[in-house]
PDB file of N, CA and C in Angstrom:
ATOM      1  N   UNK A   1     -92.471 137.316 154.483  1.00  0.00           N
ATOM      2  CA  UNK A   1     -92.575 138.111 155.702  1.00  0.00           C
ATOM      3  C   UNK A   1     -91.331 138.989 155.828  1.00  0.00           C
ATOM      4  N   UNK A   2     -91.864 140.026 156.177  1.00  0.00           N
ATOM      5  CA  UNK A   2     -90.508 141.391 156.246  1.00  0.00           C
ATOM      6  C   UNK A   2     -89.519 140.484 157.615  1.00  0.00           C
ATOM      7  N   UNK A   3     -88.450 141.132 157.478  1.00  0.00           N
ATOM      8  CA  UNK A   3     -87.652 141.395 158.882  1.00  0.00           C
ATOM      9  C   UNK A   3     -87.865 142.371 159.955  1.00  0.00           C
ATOM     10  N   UNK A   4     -86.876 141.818 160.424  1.00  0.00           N
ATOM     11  CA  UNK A   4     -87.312 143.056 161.828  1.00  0.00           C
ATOM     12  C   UNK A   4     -86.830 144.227 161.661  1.00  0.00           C
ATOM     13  N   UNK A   5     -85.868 144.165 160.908  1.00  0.00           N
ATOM     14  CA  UNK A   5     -84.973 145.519 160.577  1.00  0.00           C
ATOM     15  C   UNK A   5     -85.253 146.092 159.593  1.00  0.00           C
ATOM     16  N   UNK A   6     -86.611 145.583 158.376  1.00  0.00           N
ATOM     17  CA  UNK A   6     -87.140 146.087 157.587  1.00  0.00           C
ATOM     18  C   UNK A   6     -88.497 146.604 158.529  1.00  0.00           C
ATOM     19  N   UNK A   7     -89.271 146.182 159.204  1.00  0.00           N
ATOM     20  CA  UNK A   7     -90.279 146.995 159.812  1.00  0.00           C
ATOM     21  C   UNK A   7     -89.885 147.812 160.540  1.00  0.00           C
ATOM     22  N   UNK A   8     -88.481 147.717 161.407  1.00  0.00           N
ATOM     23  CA  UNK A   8     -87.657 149.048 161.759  1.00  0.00           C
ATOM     24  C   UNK A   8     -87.766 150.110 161.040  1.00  0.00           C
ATOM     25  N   UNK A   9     -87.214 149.892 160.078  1.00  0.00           N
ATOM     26  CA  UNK A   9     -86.781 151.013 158.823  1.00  0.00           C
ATOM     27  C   UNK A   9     -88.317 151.568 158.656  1.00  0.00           C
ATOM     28  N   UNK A  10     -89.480 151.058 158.331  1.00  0.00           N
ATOM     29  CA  UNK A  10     -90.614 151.336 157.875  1.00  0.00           C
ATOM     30  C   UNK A  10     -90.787 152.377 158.951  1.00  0.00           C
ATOM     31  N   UNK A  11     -91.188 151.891 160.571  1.00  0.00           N
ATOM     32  CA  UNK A  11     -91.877 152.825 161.442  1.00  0.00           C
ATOM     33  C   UNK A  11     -90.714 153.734 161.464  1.00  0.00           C
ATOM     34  N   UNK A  12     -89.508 153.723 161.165  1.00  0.00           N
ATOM     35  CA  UNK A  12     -88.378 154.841 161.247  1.00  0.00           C
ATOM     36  C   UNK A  12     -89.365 155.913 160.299  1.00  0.00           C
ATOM     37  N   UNK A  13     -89.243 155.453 159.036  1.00  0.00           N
ATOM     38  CA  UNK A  13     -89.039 156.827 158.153  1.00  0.00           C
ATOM     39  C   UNK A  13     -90.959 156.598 158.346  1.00  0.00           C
ATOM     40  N   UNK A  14     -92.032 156.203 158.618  1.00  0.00           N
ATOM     41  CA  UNK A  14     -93.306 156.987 159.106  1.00  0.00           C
ATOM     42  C   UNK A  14     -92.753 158.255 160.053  1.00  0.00           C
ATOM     43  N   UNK A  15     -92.362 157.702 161.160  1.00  0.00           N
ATOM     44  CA  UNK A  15     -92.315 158.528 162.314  1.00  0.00           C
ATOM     45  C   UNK A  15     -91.076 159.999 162.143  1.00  0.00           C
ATOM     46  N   UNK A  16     -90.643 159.873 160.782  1.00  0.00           N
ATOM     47  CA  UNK A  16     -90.103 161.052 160.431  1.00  0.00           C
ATOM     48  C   UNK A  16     -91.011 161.722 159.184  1.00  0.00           C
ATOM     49  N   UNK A  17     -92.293 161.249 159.142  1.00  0.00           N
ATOM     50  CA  UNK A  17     -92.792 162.116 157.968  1.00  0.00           C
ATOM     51  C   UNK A  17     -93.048 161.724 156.574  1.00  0.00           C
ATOM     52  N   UNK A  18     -92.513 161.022 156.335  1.00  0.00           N
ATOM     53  CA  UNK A  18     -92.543 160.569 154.965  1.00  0.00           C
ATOM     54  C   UNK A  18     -93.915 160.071 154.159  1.00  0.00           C
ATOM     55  N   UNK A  19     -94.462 160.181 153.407  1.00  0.00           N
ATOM     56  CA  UNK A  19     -95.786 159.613 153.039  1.00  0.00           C
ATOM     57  C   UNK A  19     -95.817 158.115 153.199  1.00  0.00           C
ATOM     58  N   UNK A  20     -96.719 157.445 153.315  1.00  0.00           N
ATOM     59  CA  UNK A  20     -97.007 156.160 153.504  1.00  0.00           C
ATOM     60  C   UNK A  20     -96.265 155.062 152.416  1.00  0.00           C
ATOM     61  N   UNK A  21     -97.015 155.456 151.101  1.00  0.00           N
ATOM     62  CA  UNK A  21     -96.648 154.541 150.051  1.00  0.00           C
ATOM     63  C   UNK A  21     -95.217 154.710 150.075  1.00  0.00           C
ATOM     64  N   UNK A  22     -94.360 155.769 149.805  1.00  0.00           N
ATOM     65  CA  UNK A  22     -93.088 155.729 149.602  1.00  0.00           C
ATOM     66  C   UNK A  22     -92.118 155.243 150.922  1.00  0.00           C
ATOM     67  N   UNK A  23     -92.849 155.028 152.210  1.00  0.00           N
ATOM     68  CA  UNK A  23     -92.085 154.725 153.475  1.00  0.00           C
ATOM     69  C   UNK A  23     -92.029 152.894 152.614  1.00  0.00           C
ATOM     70  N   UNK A  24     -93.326 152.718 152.494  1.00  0.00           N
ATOM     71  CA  UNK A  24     -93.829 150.967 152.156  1.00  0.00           C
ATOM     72  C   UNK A  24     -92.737 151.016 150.592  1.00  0.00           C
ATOM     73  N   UNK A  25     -92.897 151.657 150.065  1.00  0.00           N
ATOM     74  CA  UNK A  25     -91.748 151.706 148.768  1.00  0.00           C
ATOM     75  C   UNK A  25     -90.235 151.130 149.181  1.00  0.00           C
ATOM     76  N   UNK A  26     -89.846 152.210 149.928  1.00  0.00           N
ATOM     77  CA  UNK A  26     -88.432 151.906 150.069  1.00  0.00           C
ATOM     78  C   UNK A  26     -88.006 150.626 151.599  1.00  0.00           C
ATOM     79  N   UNK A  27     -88.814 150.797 152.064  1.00  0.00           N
ATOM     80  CA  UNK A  27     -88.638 149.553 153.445  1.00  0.00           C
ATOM     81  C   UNK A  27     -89.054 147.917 152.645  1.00  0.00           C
ATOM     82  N   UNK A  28     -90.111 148.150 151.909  1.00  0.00           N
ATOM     83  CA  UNK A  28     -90.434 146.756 151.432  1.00  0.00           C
ATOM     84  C   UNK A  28     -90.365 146.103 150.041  1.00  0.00           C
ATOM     85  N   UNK A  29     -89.788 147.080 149.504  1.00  0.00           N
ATOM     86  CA  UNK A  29     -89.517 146.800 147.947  1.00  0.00           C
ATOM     87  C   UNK A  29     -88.662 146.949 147.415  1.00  0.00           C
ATOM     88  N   UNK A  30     -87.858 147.514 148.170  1.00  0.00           N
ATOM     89  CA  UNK A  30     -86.035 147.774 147.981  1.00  0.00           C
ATOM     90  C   UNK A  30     -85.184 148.149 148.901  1.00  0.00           C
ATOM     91  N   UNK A  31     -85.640 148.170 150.103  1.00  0.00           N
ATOM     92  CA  UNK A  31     -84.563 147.540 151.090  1.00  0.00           C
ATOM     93  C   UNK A  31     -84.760 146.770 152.608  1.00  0.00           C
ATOM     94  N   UNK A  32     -85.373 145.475 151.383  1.00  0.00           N
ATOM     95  CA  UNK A  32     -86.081 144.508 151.960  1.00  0.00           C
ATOM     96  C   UNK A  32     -85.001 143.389 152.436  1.00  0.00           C
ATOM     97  N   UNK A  33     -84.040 143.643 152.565  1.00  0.00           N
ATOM     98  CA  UNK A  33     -82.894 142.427 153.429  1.00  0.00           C
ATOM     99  C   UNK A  33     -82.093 143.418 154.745  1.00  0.00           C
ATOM    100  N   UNK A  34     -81.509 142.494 155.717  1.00  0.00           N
ATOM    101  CA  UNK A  34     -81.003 143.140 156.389  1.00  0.00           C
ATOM    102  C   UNK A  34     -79.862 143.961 156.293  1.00  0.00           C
ATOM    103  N   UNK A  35     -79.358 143.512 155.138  1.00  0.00           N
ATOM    104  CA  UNK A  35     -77.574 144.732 155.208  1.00  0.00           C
ATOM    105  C   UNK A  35     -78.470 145.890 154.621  1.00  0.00           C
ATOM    106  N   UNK A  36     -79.659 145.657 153.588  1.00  0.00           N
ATOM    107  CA  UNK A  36     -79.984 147.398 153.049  1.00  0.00           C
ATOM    108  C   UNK A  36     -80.721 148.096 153.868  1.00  0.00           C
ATOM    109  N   UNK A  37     -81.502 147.208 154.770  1.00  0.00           N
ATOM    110  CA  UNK A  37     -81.974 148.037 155.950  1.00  0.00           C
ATOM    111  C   UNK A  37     -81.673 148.573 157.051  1.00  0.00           C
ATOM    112  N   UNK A  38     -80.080 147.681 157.607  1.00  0.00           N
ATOM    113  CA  UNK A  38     -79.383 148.335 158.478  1.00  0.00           C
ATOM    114  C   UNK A  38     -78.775 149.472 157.696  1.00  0.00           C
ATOM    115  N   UNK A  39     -77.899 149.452 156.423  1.00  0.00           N
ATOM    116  CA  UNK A  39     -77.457 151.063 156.185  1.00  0.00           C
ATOM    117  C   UNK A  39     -78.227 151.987 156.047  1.00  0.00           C
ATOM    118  N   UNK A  40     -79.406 151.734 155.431  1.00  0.00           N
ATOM    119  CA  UNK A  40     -80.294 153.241 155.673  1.00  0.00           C
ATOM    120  C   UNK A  40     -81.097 153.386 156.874  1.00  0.00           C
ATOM    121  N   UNK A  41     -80.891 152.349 157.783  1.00  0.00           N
ATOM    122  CA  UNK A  41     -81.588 152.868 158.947  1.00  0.00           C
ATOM    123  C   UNK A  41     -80.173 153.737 159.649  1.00  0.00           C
ATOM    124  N   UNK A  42     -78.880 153.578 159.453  1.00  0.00           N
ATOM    125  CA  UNK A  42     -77.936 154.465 159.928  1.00  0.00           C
ATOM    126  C   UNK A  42     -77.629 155.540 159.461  1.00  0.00           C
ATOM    127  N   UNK A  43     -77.543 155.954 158.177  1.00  0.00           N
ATOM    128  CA  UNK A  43     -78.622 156.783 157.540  1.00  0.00           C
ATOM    129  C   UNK A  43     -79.313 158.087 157.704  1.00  0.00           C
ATOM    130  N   UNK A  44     -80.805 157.414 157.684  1.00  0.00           N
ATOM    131  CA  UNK A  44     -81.415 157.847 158.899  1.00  0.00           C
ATOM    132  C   UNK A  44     -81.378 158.450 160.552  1.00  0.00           C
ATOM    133  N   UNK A  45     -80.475 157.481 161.357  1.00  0.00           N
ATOM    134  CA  UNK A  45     -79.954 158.074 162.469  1.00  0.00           C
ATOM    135  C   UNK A  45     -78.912 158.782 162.489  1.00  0.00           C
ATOM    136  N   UNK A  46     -78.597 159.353 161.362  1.00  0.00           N
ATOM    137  CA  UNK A  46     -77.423 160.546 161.447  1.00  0.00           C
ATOM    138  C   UNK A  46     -77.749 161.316 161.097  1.00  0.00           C
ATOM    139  N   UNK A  47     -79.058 161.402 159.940  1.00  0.00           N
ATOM    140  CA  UNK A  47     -79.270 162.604 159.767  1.00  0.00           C
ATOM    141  C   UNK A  47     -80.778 162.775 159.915  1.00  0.00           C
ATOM    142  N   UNK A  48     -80.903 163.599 160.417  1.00  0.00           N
ATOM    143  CA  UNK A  48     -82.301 163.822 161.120  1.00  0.00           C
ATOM    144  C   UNK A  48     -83.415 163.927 160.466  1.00  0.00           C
ATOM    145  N   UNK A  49     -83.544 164.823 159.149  1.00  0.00           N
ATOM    146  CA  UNK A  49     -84.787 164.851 158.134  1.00  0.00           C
ATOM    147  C   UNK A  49     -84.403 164.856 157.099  1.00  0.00           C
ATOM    148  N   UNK A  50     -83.683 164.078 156.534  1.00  0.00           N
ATOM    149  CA  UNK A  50     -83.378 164.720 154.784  1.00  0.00           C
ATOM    150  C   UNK A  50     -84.707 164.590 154.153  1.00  0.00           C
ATOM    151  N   UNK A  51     -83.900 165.317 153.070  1.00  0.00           N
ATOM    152  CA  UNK A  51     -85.410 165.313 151.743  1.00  0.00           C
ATOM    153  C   UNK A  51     -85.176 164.579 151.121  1.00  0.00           C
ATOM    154  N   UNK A  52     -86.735 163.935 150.604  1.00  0.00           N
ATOM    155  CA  UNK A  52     -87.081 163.108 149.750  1.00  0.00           C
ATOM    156  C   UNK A  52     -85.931 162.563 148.734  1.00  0.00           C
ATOM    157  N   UNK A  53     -85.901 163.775 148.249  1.00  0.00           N
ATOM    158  CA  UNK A  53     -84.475 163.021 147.064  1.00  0.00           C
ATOM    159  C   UNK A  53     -83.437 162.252 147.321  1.00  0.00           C
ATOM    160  N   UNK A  54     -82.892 163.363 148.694  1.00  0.00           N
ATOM    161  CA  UNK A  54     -81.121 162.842 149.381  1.00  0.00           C
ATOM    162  C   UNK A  54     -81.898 161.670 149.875  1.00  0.00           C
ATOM    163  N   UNK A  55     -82.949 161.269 150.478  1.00  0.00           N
ATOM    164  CA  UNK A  55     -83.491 159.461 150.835  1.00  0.00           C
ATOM    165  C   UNK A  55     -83.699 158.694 149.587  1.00  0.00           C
ATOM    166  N   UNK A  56     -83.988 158.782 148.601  1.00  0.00           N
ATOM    167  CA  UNK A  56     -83.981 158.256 147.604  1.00  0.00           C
ATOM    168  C   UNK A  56     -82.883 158.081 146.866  1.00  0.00           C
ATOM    169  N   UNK A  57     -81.799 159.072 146.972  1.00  0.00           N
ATOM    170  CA  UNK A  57     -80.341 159.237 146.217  1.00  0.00           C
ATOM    171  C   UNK A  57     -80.003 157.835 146.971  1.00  0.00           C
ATOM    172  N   UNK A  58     -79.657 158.599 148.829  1.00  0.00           N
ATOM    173  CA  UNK A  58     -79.224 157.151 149.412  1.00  0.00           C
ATOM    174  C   UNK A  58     -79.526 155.591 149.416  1.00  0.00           C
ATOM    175  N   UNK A  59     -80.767 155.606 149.181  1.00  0.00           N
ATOM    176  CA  UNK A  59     -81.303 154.306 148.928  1.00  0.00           C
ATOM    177  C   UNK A  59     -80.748 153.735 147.608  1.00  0.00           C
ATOM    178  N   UNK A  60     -80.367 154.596 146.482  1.00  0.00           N
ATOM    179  CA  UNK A  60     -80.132 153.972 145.053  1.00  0.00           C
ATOM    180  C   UNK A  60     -78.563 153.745 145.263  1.00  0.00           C
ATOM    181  N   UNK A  61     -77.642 154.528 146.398  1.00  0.00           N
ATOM    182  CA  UNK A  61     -76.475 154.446 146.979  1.00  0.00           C
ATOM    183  C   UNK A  61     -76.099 152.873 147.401  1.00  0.00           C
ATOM    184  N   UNK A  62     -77.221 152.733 147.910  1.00  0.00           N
ATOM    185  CA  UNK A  62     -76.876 151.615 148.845  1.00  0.00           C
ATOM    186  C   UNK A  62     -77.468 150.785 147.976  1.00  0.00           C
ATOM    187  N   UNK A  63     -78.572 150.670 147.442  1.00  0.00           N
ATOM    188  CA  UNK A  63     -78.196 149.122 146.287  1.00  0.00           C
ATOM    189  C   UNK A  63     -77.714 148.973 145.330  1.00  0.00           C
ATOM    190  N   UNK A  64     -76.749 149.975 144.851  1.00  0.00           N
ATOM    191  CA  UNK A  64     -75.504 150.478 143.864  1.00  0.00           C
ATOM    192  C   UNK A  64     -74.300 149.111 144.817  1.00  0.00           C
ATOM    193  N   UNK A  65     -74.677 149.563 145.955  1.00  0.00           N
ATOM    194  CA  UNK A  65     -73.171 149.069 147.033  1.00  0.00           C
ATOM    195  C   UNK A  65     -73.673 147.432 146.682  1.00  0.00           C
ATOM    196  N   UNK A  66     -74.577 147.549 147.279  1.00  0.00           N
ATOM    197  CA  UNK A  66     -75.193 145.789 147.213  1.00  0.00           C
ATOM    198  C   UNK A  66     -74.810 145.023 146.127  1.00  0.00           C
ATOM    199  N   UNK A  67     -75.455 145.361 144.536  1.00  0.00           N
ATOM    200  CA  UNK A  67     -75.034 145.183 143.587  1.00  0.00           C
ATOM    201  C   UNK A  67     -73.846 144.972 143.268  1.00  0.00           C
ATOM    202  N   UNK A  68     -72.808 145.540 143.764  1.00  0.00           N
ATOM    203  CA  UNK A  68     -71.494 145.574 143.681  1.00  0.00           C
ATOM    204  C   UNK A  68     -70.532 144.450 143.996  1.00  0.00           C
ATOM    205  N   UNK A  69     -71.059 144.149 145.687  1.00  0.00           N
ATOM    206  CA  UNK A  69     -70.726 143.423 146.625  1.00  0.00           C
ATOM    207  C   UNK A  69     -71.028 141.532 145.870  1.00  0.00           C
ATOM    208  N   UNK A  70     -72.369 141.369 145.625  1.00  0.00           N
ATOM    209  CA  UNK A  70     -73.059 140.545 144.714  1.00  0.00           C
ATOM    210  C   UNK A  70     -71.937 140.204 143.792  1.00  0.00           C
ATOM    211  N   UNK A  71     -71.790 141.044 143.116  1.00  0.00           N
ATOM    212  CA  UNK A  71     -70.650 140.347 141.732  1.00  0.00           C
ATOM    213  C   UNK A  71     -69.662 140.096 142.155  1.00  0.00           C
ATOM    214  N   UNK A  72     -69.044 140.984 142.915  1.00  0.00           N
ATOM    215  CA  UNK A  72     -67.350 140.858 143.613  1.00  0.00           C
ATOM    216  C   UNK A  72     -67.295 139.061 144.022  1.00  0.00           C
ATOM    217  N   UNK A  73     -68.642 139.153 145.060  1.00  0.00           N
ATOM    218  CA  UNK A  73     -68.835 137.383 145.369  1.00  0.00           C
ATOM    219  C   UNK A  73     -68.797 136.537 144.265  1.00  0.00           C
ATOM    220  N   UNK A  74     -69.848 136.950 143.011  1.00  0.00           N
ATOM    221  CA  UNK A  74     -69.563 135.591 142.075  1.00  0.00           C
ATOM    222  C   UNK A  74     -68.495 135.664 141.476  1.00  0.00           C
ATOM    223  N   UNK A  75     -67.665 136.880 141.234  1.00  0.00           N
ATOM    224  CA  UNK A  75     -66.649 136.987 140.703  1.00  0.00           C
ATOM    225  C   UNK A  75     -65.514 135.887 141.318  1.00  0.00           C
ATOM    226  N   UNK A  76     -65.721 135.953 142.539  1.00  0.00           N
ATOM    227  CA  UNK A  76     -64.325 135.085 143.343  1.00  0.00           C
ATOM    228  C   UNK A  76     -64.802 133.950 143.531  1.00  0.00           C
ATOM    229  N   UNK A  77     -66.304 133.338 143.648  1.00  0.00           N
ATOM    230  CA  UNK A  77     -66.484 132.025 143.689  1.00  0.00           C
ATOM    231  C   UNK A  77     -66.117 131.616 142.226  1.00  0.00           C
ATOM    232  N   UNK A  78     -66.401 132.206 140.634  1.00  0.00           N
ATOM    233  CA  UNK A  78     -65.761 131.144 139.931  1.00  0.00           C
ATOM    234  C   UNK A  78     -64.781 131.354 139.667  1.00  0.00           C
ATOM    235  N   UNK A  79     -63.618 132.534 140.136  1.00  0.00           N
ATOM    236  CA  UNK A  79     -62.408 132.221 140.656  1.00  0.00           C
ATOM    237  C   UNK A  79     -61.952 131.126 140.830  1.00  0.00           C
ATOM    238  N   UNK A  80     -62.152 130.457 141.944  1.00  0.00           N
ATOM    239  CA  UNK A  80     -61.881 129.596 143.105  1.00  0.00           C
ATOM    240  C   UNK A  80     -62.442 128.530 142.181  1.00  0.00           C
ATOM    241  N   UNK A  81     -63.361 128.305 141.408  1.00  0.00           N
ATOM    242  CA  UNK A  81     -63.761 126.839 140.438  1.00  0.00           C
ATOM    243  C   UNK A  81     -62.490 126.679 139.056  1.00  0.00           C
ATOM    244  N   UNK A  82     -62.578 128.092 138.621  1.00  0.00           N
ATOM    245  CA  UNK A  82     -61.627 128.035 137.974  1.00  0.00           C
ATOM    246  C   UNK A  82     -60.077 127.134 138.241  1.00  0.00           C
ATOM    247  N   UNK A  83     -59.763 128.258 139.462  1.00  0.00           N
ATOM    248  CA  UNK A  83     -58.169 127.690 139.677  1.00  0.00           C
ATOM    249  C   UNK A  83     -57.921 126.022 140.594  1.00  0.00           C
ATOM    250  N   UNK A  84     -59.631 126.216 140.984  1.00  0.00           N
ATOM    251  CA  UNK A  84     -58.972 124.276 141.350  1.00  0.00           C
ATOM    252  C   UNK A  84     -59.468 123.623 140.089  1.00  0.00           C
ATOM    253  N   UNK A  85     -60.329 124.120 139.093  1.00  0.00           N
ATOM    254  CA  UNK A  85     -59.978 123.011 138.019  1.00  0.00           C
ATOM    255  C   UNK A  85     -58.649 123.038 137.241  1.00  0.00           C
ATOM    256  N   UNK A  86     -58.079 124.090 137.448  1.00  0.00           N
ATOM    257  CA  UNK A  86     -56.299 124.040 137.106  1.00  0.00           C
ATOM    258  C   UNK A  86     -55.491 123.504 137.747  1.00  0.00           C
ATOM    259  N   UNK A  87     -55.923 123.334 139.249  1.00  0.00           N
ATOM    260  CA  UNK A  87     -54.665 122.778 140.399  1.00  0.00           C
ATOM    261  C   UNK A  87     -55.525 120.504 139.969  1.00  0.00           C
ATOM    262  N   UNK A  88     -56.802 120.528 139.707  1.00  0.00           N
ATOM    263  CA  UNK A  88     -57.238 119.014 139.484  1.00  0.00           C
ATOM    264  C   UNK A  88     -57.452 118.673 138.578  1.00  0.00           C
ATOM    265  N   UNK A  89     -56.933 119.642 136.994  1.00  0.00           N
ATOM    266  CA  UNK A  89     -57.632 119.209 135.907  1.00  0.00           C
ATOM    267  C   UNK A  89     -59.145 118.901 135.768  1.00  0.00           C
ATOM    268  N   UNK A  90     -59.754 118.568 134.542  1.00  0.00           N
ATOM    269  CA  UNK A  90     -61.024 118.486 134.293  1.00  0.00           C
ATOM    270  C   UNK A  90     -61.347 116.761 134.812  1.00  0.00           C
TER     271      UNK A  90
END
């Protein structure tokens, strides 16, 4: 089941025009959690109609960011396994 801030995002970009499948594209198939649906729903409320592309650029923007964020995390959780198996030995 979507979120609320993913069916946000959906009736957002209907009610600006966008064709159907590609509104259902990008609201439910790739920015289907709440941090990717709150940034492109802000986005969206700043800029009034972009085109197709600049919504699609942004969308590949923002799960570029996601992606990013993702590793940075596993990066520092086995950090943190690492250096306490150095501070407790094996």
């Amino acid at each position: 089941m979507a979120s609320e801030r993913t069916e946000e995002l959906y009736r957002v970009l209907l009610s600006k025009g966008y064709p159907k499948e590609l509104c259902a594209e990008i609201a439910y198939k790739n920015m289907n959690t709440d941090y990717t649906a709150t940034r492109m729903l802000g986005y969206l409320y700043r800029y009034t109609n972009p085109k197709i592309e600049d919504l699609v650029d942004e969308m590949l923007a923002i799960l570029s960011d996601r992606a990013q964020i993702i590793e940075k995390k596993e990066s520092e959780h086995a950090q943190a396994v690492i250096s306490e198996m150095y501070r407790k030995g094996l």
